[in-house]
C-alpha atoms as a PDB file:
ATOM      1  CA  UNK A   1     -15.946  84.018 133.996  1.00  0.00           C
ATOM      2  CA  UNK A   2     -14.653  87.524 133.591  1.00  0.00           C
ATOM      3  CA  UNK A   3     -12.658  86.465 130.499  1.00  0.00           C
ATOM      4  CA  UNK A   4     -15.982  85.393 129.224  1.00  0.00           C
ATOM      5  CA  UNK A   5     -17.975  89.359 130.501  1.00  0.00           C
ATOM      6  CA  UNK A   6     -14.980  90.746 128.468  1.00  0.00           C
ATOM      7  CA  UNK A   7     -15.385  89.061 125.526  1.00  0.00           C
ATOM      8  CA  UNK A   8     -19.179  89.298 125.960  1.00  0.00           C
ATOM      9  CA  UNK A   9     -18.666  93.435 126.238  1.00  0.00           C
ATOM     10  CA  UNK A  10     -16.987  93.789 123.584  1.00  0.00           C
ATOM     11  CA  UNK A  11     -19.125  91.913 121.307  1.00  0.00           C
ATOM     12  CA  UNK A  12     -21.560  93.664 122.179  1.00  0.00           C
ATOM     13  CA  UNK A  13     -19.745  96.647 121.635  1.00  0.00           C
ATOM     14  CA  UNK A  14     -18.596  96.298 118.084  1.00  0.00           C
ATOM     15  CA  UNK A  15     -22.303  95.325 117.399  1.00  0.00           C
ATOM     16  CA  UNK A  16     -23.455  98.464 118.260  1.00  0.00           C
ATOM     17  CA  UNK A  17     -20.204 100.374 116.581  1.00  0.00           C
ATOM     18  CA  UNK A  18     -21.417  98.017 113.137  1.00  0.00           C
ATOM     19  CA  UNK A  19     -25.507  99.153 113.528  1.00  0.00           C
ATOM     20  CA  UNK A  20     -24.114 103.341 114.162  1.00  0.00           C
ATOM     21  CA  UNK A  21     -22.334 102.545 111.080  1.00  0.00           C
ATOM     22  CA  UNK A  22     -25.792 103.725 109.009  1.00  0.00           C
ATOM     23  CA  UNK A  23     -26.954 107.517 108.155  1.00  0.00           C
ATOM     24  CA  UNK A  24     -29.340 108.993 106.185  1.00  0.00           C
ATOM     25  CA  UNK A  25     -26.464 109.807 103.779  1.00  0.00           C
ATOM     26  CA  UNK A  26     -25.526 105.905 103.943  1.00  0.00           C
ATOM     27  CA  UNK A  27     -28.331 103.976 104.238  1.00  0.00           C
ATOM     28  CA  UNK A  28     -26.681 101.112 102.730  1.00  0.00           C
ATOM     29  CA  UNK A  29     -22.894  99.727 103.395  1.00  0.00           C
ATOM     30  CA  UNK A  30     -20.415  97.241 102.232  1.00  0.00           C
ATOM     31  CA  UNK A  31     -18.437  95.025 104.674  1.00  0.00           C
ATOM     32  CA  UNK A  32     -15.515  96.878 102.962  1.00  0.00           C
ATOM     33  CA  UNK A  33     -17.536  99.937 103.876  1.00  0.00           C
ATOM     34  CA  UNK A  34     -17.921  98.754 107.624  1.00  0.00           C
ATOM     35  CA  UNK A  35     -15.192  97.754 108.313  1.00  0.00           C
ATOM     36  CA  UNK A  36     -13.141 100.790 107.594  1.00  0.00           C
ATOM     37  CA  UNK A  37     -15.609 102.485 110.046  1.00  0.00           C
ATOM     38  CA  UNK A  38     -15.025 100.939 112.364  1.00  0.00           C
ATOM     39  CA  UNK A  39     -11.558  99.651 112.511  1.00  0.00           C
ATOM     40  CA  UNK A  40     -12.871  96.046 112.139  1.00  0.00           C
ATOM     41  CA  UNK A  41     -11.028  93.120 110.521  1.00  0.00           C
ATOM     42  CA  UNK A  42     -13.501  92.020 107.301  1.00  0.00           C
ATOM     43  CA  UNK A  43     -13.523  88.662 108.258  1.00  0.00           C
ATOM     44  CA  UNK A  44     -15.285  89.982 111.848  1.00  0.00           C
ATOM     45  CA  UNK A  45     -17.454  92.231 110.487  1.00  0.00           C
ATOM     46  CA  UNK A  46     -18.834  89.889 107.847  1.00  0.00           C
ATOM     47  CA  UNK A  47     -19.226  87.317 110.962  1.00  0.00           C
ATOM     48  CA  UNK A  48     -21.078  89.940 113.201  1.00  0.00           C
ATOM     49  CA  UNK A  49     -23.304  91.301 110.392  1.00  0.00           C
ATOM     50  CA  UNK A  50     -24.555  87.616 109.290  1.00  0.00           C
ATOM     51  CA  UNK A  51     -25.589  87.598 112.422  1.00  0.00           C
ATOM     52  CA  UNK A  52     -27.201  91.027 113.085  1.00  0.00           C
ATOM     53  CA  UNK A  53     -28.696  89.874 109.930  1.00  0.00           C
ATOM     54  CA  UNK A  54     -30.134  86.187 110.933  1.00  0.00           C
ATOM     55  CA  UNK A  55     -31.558  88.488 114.068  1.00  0.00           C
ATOM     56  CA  UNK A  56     -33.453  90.742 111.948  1.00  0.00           C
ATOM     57  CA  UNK A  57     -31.334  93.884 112.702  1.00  0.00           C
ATOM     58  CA  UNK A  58     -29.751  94.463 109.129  1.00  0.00           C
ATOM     59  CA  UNK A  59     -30.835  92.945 106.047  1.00  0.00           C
ATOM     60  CA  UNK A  60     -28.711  91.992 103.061  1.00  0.00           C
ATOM     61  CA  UNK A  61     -29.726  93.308  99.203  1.00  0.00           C
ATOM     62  CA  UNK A  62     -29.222  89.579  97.518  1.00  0.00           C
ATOM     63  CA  UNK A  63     -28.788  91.199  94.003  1.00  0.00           C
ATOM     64  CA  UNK A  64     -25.891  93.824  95.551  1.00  0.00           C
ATOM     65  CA  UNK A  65     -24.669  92.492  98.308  1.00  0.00           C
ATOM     66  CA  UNK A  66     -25.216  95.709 100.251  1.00  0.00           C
ATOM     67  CA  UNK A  67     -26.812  95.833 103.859  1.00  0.00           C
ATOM     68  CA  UNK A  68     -29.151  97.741 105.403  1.00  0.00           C
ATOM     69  CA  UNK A  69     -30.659  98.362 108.795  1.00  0.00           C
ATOM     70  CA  UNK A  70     -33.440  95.555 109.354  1.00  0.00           C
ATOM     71  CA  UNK A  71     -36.838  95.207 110.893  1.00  0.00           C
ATOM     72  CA  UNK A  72     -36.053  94.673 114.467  1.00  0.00           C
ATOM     73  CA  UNK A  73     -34.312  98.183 114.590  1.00  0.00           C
ATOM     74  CA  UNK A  74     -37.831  99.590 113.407  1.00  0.00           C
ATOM     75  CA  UNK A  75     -39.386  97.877 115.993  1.00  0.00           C
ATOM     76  CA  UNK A  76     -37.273  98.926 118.635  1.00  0.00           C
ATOM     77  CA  UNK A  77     -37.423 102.505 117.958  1.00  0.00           C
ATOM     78  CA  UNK A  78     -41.186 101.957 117.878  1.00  0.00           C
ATOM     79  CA  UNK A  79     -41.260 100.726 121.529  1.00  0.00           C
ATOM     80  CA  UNK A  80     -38.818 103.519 122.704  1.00  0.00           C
ATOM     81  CA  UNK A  81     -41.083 105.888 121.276  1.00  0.00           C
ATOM     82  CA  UNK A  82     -44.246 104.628 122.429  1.00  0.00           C
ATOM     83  CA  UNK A  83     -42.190 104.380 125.937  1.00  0.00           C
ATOM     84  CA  UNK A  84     -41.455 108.892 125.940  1.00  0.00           C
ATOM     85  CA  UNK A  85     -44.394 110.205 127.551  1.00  0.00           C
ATOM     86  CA  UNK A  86     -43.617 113.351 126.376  1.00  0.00           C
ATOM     87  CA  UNK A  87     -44.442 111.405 122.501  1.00  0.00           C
ATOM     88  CA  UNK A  88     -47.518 109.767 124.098  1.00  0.00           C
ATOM     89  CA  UNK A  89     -48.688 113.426 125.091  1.00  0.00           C
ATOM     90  CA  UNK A  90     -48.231 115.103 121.939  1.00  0.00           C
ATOM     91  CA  UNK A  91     -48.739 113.030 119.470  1.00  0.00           C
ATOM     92  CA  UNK A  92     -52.345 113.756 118.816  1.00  0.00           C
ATOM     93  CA  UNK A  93     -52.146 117.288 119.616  1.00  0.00           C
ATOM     94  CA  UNK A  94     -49.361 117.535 117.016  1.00  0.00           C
ATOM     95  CA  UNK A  95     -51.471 115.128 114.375  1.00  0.00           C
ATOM     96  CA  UNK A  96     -54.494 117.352 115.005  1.00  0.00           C
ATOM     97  CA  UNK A  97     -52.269 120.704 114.330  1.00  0.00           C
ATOM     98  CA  UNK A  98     -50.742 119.820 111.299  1.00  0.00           C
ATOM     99  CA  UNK A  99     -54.423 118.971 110.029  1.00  0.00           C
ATOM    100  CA  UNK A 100     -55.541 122.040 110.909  1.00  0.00           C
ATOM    101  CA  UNK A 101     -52.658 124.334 108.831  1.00  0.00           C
ATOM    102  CA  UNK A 102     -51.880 122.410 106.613  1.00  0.00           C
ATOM    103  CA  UNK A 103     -48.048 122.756 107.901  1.00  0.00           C
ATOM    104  CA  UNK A 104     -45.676 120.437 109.319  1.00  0.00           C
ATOM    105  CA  UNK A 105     -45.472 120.240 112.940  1.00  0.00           C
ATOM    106  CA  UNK A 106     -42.106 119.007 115.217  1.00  0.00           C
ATOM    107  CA  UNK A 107     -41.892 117.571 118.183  1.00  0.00           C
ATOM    108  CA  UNK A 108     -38.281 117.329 120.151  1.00  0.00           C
ATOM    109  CA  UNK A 109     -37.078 117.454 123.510  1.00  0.00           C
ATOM    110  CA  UNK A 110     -34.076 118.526 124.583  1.00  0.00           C
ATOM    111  CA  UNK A 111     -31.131 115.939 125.029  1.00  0.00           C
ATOM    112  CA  UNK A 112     -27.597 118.123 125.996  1.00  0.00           C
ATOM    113  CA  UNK A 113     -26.666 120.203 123.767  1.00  0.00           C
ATOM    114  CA  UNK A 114     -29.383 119.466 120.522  1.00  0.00           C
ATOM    115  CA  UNK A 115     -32.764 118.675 119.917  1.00  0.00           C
ATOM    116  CA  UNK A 116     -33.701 115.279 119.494  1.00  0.00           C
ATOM    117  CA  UNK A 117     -37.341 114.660 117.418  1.00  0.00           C
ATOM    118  CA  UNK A 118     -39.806 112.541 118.569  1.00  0.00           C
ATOM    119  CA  UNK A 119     -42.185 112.838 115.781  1.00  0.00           C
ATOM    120  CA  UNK A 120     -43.201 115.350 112.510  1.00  0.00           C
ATOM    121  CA  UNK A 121     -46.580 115.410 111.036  1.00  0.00           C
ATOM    122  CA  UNK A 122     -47.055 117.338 107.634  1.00  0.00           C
ATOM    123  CA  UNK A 123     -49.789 118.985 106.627  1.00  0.00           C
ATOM    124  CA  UNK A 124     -50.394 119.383 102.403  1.00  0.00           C
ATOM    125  CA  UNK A 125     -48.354 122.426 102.408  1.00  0.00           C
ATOM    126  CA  UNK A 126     -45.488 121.382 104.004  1.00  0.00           C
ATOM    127  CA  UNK A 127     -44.988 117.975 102.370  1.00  0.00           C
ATOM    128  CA  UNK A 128     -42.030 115.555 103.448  1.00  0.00           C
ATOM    129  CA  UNK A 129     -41.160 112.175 102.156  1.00  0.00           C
ATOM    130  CA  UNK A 130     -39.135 111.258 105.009  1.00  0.00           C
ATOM    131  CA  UNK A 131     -39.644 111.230 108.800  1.00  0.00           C
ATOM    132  CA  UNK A 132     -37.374 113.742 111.390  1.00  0.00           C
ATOM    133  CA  UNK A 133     -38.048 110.888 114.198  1.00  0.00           C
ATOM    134  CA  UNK A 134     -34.264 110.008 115.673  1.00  0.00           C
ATOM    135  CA  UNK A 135     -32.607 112.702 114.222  1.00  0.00           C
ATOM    136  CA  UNK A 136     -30.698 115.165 115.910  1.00  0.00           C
ATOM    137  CA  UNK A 137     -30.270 119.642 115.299  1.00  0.00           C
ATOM    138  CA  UNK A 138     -28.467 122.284 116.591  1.00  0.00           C
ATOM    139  CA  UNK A 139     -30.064 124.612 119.447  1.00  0.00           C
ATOM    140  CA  UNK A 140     -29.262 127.978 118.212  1.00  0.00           C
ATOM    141  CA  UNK A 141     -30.503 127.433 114.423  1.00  0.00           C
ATOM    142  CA  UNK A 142     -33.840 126.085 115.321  1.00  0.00           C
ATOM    143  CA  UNK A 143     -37.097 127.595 116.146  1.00  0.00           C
ATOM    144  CA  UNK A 144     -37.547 124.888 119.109  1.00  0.00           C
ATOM    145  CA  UNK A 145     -33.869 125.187 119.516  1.00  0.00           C
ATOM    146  CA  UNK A 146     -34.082 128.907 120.505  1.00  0.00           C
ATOM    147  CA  UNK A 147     -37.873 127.822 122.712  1.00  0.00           C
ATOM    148  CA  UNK A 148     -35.302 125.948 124.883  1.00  0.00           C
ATOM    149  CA  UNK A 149     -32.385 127.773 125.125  1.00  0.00           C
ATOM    150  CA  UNK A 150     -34.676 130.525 126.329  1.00  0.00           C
ATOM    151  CA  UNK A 151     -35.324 128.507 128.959  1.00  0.00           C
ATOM    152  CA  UNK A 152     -32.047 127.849 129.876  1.00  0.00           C
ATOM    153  CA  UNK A 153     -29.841 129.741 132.697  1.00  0.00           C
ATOM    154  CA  UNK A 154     -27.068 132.413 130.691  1.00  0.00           C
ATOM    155  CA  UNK A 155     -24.124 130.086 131.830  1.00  0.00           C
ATOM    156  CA  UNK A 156     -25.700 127.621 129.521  1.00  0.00           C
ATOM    157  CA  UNK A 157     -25.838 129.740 126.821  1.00  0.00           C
ATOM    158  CA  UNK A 158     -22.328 131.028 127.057  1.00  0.00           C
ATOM    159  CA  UNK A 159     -20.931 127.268 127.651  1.00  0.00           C
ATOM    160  CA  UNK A 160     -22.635 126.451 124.337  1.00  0.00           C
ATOM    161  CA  UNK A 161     -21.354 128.997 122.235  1.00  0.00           C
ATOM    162  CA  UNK A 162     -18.020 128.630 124.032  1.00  0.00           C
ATOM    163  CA  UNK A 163     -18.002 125.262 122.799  1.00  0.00           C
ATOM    164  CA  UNK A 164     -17.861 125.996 119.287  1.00  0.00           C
ATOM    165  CA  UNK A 165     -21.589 124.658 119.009  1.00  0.00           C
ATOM    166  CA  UNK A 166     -22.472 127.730 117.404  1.00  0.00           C
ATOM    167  CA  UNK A 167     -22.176 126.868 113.578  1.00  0.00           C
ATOM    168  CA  UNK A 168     -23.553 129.155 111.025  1.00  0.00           C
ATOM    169  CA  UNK A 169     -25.743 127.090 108.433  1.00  0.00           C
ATOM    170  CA  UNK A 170     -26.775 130.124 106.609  1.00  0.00           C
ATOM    171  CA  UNK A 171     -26.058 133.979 106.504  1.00  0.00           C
ATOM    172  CA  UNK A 172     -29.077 134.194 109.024  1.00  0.00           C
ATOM    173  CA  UNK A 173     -28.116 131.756 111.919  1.00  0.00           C
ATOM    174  CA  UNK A 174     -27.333 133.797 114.982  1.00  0.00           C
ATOM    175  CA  UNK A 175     -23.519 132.676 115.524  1.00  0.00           C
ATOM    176  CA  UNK A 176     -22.724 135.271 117.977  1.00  0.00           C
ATOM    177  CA  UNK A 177     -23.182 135.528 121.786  1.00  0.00           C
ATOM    178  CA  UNK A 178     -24.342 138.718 122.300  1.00  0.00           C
ATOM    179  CA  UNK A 179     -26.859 138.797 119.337  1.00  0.00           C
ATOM    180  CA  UNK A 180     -28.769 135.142 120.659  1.00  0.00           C
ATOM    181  CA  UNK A 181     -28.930 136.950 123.827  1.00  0.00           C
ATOM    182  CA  UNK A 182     -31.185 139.574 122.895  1.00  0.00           C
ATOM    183  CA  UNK A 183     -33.391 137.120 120.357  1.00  0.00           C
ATOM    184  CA  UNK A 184     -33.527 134.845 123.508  1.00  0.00           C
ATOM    185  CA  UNK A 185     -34.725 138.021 125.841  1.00  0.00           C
ATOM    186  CA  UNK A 186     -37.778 138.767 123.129  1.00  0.00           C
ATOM    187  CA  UNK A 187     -38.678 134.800 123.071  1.00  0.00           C
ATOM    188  CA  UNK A 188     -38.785 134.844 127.004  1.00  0.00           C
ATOM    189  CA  UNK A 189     -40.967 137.983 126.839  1.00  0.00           C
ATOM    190  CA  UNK A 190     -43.285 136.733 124.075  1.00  0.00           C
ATOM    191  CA  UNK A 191     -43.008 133.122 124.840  1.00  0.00           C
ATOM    192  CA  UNK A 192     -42.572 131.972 121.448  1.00  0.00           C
ATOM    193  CA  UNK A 193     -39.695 131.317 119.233  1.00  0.00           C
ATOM    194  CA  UNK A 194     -39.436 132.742 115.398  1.00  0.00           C
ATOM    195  CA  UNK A 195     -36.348 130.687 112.834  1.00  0.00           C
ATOM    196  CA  UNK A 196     -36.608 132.166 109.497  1.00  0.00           C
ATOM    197  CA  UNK A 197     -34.211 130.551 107.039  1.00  0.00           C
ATOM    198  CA  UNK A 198     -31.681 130.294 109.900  1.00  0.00           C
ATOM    199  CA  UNK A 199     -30.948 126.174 109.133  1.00  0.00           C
ATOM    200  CA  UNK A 200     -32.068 126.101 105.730  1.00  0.00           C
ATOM    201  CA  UNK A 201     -33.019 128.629 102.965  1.00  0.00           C
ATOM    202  CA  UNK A 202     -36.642 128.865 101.928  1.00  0.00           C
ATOM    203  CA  UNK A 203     -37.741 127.299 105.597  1.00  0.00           C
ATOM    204  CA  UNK A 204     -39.210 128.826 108.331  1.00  0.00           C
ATOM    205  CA  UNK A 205     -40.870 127.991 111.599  1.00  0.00           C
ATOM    206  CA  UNK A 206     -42.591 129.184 115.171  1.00  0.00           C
ATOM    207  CA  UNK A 207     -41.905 127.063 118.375  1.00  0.00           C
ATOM    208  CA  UNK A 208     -43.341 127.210 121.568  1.00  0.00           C
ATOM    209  CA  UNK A 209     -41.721 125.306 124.856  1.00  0.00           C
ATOM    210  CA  UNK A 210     -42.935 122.594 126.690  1.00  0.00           C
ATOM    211  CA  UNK A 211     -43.259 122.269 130.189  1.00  0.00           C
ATOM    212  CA  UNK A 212     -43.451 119.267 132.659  1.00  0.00           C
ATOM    213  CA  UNK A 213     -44.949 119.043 135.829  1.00  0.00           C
ATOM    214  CA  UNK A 214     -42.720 120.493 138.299  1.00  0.00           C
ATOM    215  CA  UNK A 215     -42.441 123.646 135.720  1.00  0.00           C
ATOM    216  CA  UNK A 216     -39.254 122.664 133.672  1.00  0.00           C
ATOM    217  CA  UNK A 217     -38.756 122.545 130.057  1.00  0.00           C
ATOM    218  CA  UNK A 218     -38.430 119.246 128.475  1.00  0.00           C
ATOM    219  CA  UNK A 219     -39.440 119.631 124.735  1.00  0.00           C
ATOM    220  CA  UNK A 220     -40.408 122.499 122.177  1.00  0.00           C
ATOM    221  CA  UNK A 221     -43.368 121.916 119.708  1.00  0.00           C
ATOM    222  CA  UNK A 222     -43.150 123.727 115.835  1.00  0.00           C
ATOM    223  CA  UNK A 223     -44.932 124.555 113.039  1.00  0.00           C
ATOM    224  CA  UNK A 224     -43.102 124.659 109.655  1.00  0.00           C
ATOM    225  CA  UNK A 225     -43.311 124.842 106.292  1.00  0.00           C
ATOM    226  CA  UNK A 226     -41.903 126.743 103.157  1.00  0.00           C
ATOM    227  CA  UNK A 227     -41.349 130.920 103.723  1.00  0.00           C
ATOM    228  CA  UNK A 228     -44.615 131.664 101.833  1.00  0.00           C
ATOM    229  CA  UNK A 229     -46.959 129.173 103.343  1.00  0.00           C
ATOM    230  CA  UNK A 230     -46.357 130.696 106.961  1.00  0.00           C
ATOM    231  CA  UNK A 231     -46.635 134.208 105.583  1.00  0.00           C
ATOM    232  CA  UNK A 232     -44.768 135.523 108.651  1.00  0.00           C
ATOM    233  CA  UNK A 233     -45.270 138.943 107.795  1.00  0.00           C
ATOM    234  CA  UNK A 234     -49.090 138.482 108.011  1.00  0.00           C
ATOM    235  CA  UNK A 235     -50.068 135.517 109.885  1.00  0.00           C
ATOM    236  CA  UNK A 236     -47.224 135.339 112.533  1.00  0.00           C
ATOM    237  CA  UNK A 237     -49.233 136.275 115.442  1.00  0.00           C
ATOM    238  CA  UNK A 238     -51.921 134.146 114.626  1.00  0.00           C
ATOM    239  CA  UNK A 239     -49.833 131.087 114.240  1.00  0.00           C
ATOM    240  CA  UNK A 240     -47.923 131.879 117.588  1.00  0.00           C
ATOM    241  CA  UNK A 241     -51.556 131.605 119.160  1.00  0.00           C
ATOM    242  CA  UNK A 242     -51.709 128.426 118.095  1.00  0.00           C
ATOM    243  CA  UNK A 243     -48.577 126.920 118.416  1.00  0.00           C
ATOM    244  CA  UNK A 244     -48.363 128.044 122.059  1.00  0.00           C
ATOM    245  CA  UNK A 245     -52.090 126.924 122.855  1.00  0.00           C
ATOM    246  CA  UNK A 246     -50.487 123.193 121.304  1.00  0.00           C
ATOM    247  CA  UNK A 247     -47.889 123.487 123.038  1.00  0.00           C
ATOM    248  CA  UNK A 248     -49.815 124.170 126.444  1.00  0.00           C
ATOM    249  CA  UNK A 249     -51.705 121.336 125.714  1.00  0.00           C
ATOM    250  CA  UNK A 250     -49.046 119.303 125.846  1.00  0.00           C
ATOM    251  CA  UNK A 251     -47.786 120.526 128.841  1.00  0.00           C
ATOM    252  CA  UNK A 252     -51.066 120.082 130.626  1.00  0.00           C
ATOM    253  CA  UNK A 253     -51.188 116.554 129.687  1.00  0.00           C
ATOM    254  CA  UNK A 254     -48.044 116.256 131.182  1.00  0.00           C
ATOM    255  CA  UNK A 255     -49.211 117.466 134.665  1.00  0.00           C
ATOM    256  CA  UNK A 256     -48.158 120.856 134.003  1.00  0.00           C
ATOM    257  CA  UNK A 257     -50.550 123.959 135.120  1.00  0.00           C
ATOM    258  CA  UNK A 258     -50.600 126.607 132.675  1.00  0.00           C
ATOM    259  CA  UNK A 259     -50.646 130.217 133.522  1.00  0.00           C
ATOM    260  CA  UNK A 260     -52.147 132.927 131.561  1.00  0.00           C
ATOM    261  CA  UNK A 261     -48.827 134.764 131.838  1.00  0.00           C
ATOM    262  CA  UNK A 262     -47.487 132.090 129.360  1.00  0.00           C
ATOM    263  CA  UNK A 263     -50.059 133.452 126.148  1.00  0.00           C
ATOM    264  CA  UNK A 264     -48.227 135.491 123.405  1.00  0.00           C
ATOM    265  CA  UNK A 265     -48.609 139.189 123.545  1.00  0.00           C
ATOM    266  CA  UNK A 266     -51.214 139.653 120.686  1.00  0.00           C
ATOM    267  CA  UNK A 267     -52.377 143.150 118.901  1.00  0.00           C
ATOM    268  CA  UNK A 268     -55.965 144.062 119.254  1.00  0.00           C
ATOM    269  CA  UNK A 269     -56.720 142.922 116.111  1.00  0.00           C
ATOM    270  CA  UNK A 270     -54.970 139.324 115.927  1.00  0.00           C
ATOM    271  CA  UNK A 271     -56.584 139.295 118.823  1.00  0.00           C
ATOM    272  CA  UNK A 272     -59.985 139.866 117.699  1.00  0.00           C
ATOM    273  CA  UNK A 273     -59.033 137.405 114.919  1.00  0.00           C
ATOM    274  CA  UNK A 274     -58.125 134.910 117.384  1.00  0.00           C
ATOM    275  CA  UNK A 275     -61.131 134.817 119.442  1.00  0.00           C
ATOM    276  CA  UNK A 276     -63.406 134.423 116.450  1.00  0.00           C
END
């Protein structure tokens, strides 16, 4: 019998080790391909993926011979999502935003040392032809990155940048301790996050935290879009407003009560904007 839970593990195991195989960079492999991966003798993998494949987990391209993930993954990614209250929360409130810009808006919660998105609506400015749902990005290149590690005791933020988490992406990603310290100080005191071009050139974005019941931060909440659509320089307040009023929504549908303390600091006359 425990011969039998070994073999069992490891089956499953290797399974797994084959399905991780595929990226958004490789989206389709080889059993040559998957097998150097993994370590895997050909003959094994080509056994295990016939039958990931009879399950509906990969399918095979008859004409190349190349596989791909299958239904059944989609469908199980489906359920986990529709299991993450946080998703079931925001959703809407996200689908609603990105109507109302025009923009894209991102939803991720925080998962160790990255965000990890739930979901990405884009608005007609901000077009996409792929979904950010499953992926992973770094903490201190992000607009919702920075929302969280604001959050986040100092220790945390040293132990991250200790780690050699800290990559630069561009010239503009903050890559040294001292310097996210005093951008996370200004997000704590207006309660919203700024990334301009930090992860990618010609991006930018504005991220507000979100907050569960008992107070702690679980997720961030974005808008984004190309430099000139978010006209920082003019519109940056404005936006903040509503990113943060999203983002409260969220939090308030997750049990959370929202003080006024948490609104952005606004001038007189965003503010007068605002309230129109």
């Amino acid at each position: 019998m425990a011969a039998e839970s070994v073999a069992g593990t490891q089956a499953v195991e290797r399974a797994m080790s084959l399905l991780g195989c595929f990226t958004d960079e490789q989206s389709e492999l080889r059993i040559t391909e998957l097998s150097a991966k993994t370590g895997l003798g050909q003959s094994t993998v080509s056994r295990m993926m016939s039958s990931l494949d009879r399950l509906g987990y990969v399918a095979q391209d008859s004409r190349t011979g190349l596989y791909r993930l299958g239904p059944a993954v989609v469908t199980m990614g489906s359920v986990a999502l529709n299991g993450s209250p946080i998703y079931r929360a925001a959703r809407p409130i996200a689908q609603n935003l990105a109507h109302a810009t025009g923009l894209g808006v991102n939803l991720a919660e925080f998962r160790e040392n990255a965000l990890f998105y739930l979901c990405n609506f884009e608005g007609a400015k901000s077009p996409k032809s792929f979904t950010m749902a499953g992926r992973t990005a770094p903490l201190h290149a992000t607009g919702m990155g920075k929302a969280l590690l604001a959050q986040q005791s100092p220790e945390f933020v040293r132990a991250y940048f200790a780690d050699g988490l800290a990559h630069g992406y561009t010239p503009h990603t903050i890559t040294d301790l001292t310097d996210m310290a005093d951008a996370l100080a200004e997000i704590q005191s207006r309660g919203y996050a700024t990334e301009v071009e930090e992860l990618a050139f010609g991006r930018a974005c504005l991220a507000a935290p979100i907050r569960e019941r008992g107070g702690q931060v679980v997720a961030a909440l974005s808008l984004s879009g190309p430099l000139s659509e978010l006209d920082l320089a003019r519109r940056q307040q404005e936006l903040a407003l509503m990113v943060i009023e999203a983002a409260d929504e969220v939090s308030v549908a997750l049990g959370y009560t929202v003080s006024f303390a948490a609104q952005p600091r606004l001038a007189p006359a965003a503010a007068r904007e605002a309230s129109r």
